[in-house]
C-alpha atoms as a PDB file:
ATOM      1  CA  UNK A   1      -7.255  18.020 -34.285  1.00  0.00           C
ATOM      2  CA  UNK A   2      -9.445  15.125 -33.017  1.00  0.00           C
ATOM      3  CA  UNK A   3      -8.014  14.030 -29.730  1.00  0.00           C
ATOM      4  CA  UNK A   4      -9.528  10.507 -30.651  1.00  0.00           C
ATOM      5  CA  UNK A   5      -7.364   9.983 -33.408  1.00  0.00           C
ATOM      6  CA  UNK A   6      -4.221  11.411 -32.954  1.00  0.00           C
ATOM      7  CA  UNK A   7      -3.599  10.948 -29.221  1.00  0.00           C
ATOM      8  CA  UNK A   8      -3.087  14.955 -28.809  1.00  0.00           C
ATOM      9  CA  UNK A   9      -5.332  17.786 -27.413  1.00  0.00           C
ATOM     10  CA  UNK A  10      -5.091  21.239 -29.293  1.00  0.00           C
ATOM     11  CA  UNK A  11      -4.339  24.679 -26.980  1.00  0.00           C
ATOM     12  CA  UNK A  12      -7.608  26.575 -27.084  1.00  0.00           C
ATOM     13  CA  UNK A  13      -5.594  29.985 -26.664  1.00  0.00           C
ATOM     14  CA  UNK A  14      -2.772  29.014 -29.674  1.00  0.00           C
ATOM     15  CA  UNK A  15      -3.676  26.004 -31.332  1.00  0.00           C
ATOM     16  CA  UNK A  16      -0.792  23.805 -30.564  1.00  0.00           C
ATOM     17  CA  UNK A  17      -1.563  20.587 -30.136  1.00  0.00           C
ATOM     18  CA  UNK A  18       0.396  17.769 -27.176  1.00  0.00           C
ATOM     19  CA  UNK A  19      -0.423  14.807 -25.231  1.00  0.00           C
ATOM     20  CA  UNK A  20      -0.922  16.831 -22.148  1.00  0.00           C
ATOM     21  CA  UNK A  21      -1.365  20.543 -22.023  1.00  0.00           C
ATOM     22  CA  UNK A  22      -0.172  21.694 -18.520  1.00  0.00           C
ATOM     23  CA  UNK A  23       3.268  22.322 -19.063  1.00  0.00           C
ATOM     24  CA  UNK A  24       2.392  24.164 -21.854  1.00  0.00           C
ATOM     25  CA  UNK A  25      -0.014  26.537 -20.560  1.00  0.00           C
ATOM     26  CA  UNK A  26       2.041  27.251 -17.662  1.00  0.00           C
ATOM     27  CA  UNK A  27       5.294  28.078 -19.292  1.00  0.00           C
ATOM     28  CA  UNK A  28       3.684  29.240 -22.998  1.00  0.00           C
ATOM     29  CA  UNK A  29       0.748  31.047 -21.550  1.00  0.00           C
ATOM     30  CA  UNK A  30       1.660  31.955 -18.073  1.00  0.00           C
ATOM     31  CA  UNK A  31      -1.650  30.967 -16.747  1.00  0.00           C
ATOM     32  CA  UNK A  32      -2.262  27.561 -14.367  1.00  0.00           C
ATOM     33  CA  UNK A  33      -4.154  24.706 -15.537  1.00  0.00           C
ATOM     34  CA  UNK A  34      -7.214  25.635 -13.093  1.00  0.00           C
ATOM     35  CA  UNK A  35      -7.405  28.927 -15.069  1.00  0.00           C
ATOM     36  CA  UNK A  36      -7.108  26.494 -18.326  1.00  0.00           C
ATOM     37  CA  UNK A  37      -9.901  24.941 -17.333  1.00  0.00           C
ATOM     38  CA  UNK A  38     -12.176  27.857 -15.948  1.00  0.00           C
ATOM     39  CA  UNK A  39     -12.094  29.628 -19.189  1.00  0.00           C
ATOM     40  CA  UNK A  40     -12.318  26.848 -21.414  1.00  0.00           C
ATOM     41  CA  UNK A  41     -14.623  24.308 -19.127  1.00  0.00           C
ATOM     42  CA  UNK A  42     -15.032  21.703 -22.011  1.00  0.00           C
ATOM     43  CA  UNK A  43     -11.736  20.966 -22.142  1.00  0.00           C
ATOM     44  CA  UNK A  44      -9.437  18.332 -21.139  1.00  0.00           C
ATOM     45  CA  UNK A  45      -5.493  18.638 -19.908  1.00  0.00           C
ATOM     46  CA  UNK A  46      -4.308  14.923 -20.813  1.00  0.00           C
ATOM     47  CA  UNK A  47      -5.763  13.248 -24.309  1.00  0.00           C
ATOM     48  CA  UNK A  48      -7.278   9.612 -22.709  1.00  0.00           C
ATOM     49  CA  UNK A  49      -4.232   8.074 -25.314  1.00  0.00           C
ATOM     50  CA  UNK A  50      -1.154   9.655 -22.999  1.00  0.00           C
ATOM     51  CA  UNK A  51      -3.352   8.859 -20.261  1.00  0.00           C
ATOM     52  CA  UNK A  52      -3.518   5.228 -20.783  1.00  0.00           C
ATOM     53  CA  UNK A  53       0.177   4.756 -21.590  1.00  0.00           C
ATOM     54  CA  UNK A  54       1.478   6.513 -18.047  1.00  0.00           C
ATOM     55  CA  UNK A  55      -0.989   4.557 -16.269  1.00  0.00           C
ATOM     56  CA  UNK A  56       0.627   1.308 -18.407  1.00  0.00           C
ATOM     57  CA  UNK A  57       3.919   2.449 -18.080  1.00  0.00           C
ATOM     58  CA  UNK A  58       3.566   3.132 -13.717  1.00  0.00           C
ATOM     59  CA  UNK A  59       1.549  -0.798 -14.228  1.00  0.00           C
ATOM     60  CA  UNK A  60       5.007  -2.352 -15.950  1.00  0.00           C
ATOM     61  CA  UNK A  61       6.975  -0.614 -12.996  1.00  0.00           C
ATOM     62  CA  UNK A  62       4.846  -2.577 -10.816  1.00  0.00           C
ATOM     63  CA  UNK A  63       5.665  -5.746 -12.698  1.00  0.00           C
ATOM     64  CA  UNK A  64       9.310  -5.456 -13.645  1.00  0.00           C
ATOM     65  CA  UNK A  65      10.301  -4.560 -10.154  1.00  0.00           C
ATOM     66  CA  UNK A  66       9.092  -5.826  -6.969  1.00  0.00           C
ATOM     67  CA  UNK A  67      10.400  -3.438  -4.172  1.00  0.00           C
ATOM     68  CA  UNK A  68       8.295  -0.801  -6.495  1.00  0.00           C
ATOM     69  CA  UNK A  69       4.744  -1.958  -4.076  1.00  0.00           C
ATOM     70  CA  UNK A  70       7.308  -1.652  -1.336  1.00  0.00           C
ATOM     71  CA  UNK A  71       8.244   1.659  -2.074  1.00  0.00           C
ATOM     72  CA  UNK A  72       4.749   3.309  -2.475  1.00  0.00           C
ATOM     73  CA  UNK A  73       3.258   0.940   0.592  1.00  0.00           C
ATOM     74  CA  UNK A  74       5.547   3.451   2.923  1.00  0.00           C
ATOM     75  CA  UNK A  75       3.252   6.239   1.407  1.00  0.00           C
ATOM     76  CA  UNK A  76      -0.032   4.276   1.769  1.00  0.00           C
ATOM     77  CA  UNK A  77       0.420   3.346   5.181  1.00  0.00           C
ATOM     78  CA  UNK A  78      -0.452  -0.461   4.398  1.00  0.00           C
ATOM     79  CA  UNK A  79       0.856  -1.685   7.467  1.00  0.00           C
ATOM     80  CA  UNK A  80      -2.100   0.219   9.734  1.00  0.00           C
ATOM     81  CA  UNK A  81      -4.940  -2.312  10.246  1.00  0.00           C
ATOM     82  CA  UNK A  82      -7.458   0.624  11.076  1.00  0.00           C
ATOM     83  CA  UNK A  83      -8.607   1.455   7.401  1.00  0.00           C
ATOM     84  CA  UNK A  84     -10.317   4.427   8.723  1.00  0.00           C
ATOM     85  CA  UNK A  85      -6.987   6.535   9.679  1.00  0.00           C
ATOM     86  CA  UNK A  86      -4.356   5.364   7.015  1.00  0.00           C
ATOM     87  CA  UNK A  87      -6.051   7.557   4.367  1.00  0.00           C
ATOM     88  CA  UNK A  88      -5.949  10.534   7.084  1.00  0.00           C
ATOM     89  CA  UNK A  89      -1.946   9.202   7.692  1.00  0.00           C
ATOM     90  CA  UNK A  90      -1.403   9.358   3.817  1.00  0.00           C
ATOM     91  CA  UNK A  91      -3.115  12.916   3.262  1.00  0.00           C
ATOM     92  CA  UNK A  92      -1.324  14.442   6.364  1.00  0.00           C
ATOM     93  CA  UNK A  93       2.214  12.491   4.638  1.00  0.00           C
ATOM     94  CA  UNK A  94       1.878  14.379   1.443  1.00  0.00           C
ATOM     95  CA  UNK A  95       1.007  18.000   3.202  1.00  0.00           C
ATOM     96  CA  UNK A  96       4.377  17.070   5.323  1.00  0.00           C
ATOM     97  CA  UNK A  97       6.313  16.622   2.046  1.00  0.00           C
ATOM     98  CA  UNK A  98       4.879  19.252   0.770  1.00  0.00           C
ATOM     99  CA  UNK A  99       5.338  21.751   3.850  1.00  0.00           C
ATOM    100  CA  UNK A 100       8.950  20.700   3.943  1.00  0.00           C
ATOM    101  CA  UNK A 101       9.556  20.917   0.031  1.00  0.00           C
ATOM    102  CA  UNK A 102       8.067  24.903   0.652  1.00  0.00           C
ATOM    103  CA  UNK A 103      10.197  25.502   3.811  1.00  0.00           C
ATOM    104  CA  UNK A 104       7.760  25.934   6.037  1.00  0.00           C
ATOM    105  CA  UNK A 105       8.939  23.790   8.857  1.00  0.00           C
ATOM    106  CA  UNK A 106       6.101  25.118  11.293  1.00  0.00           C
ATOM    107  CA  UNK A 107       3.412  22.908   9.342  1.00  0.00           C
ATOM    108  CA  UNK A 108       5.779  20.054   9.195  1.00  0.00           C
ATOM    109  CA  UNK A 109       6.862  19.595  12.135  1.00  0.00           C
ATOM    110  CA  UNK A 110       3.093  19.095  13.526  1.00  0.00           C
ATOM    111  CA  UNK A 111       2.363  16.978  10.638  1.00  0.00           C
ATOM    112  CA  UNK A 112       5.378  14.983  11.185  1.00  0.00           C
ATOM    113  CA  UNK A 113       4.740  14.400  14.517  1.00  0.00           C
ATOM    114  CA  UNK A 114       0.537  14.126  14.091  1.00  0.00           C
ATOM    115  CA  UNK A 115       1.861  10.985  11.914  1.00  0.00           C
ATOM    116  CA  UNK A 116       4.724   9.868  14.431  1.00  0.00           C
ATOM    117  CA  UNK A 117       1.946   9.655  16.753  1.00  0.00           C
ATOM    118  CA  UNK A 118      -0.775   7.738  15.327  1.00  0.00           C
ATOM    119  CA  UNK A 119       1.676   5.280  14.037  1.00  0.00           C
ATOM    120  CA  UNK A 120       2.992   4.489  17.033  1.00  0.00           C
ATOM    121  CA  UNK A 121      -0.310   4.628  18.984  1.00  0.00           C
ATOM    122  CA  UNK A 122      -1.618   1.693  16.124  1.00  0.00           C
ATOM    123  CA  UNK A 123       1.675  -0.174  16.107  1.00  0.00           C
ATOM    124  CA  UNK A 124       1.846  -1.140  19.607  1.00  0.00           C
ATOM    125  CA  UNK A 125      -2.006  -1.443  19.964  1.00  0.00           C
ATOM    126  CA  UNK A 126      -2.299   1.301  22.869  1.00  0.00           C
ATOM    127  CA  UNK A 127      -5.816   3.034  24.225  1.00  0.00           C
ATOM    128  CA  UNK A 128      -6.652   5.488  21.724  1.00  0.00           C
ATOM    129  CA  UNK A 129      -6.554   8.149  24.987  1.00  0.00           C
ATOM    130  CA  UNK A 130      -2.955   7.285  25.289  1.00  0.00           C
ATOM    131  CA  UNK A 131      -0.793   9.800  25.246  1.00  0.00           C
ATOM    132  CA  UNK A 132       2.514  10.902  22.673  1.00  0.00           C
ATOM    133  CA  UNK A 133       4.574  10.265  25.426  1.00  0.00           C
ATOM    134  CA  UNK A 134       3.375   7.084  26.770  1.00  0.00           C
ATOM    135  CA  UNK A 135       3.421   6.119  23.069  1.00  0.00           C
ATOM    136  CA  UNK A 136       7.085   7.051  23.062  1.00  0.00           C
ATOM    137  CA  UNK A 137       8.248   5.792  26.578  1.00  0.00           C
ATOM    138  CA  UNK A 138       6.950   2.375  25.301  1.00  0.00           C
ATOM    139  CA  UNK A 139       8.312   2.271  21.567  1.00  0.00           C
ATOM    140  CA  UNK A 140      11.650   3.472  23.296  1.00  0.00           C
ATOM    141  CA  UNK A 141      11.320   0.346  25.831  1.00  0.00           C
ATOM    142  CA  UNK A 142      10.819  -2.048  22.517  1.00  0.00           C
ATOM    143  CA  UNK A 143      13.459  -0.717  20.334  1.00  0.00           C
ATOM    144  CA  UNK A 144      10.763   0.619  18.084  1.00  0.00           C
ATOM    145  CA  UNK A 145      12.946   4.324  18.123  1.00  0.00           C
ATOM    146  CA  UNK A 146      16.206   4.457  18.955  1.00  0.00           C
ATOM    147  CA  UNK A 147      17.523   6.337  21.796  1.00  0.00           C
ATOM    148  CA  UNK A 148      18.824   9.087  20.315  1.00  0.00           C
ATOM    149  CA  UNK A 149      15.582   9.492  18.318  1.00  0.00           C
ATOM    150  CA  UNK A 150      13.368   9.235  21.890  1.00  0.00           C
ATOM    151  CA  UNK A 151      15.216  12.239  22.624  1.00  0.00           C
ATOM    152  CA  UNK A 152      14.624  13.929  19.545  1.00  0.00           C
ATOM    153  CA  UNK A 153      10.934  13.161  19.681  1.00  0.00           C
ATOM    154  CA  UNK A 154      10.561  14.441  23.250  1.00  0.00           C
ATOM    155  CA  UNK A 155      11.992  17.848  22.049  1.00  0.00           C
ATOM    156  CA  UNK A 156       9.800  18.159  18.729  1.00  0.00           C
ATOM    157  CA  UNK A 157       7.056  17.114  20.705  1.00  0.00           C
ATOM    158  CA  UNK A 158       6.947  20.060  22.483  1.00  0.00           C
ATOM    159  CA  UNK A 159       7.177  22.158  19.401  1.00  0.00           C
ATOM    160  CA  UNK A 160       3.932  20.432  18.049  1.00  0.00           C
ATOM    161  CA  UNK A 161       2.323  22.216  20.759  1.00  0.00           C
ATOM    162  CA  UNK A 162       3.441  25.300  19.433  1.00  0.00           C
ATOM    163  CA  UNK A 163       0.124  25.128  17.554  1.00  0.00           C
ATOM    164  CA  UNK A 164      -0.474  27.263  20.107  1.00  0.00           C
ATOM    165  CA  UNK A 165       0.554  30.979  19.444  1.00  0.00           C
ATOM    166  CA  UNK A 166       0.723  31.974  22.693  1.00  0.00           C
ATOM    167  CA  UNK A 167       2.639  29.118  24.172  1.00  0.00           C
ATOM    168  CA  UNK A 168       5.429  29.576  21.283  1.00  0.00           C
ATOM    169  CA  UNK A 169       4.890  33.331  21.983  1.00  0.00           C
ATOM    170  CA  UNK A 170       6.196  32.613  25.808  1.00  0.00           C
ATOM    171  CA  UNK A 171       8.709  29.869  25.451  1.00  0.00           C
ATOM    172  CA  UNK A 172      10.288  31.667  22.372  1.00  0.00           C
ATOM    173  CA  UNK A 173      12.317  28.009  21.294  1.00  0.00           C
ATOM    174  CA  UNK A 174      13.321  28.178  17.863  1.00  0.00           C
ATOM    175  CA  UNK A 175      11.107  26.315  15.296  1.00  0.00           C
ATOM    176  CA  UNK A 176      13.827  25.670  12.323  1.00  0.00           C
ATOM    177  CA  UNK A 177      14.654  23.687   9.215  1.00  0.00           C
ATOM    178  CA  UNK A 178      16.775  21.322  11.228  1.00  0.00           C
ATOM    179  CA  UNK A 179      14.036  19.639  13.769  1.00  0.00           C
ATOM    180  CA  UNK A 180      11.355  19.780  10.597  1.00  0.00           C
ATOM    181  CA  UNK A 181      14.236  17.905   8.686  1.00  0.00           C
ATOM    182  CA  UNK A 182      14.688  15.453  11.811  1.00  0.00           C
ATOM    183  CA  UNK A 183      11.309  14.650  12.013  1.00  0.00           C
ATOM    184  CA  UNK A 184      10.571  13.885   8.457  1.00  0.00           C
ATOM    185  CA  UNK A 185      13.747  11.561   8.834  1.00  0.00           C
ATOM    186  CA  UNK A 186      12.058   9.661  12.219  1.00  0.00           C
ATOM    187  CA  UNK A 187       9.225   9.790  10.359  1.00  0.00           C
ATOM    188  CA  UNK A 188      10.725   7.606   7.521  1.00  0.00           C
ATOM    189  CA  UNK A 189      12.427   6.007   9.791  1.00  0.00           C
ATOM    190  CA  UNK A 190       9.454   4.369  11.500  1.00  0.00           C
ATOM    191  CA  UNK A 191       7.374   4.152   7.985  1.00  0.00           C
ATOM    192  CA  UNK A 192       9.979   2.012   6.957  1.00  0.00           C
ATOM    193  CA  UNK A 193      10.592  -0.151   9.760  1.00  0.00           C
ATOM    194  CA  UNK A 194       6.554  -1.762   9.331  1.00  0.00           C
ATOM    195  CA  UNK A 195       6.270  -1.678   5.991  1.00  0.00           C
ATOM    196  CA  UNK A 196       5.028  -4.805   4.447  1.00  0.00           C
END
């Protein structure tokens, strides 16, 4: 079928033909799109048709409902003025997600607090050599965190460092769902508090 006319790419490997192929390759063929794509390099995974009408329909979204900009501005990081690190903030957000989403709460929990950091380091316009826990002891003082949080922070802070084998190897403090869970909830916490 011509993709041109009808909207719909054909399957190489059965001949099927959808608006977008992944799904179908996955479950039909038990192969990933990447392995689509290697053996059949001149193909495409989305007709330009289906393309066009998500990209209209995530447009209307935009339009019919105004906390929508809100909503992805906390994944953007729109509210850092230094252009340079809120793409760096957005790529570590999504690894986060995607760390906790797999269970590994290692990962996470240094991304988490990576982002905690910088945030707060950029929010309340300190030295670029200051420290996590100046940049804590200060967002404590303006009511940026909570106190309960402050706490919190202090402990997962120390598990960041746990980057280090050896130091996790000799302090032997348990790196588990909960504190990746409670930072990814600070972590929203904060996102959403300077949002524009």
């Amino acid at each position: 079928m011509d993709t041109k006319e009808t909207g719909r790419i054909r399957c190489k490997i059965c001949g099927k033909s959808f608006h977008a192929l992944a799904t179908h390759i996955i479950r039909s063929h038990k192969m990933i799109p990447a392995e689509y794509l290697k053996r059949f390099p001149d193909s495409a995974l989305t007709s330009d048709e289906y393309r066009k009408k998500v990209s209209n329909t995530v447009k209307n979204r935009f339009i019919k409902d105004p906390t929508m900009r809100q909503k992805v501005a906390s994944r953007t990081f729109d509210f850092i003025t230094n252009k340079k690190l809120a793409p760096l903030l957005q790529r570590d957000y999504k690894s986060a997600k995607s760390c906790l989403k797999s269970e590994l709460w290692k990962p996470c929990i240094i991304l988490y607090a990576s982002i905690i950091e910088a945030v707060l380091i950029e929010i309340l316009k300190l030295n670029k050599k200051a420290t996590f826990a100046n940049a804590l002891e200060l967002a404590w003082k303006k009511k940026i965190i909570s106190e309960q949080d402050y706490h919190k922070i202090h402990i997962v802070r120390d598990l960041r460092n746990y980057v280090h084998l050896h130091k996790e190897l000799e302090e032997k403090k348990e790196i588990n769902e909960y504190w990746a869970r409670t930072f990814s909830d600070i972590c929203e916490s904060i996102i959403q508090r300077f949002k524009k």
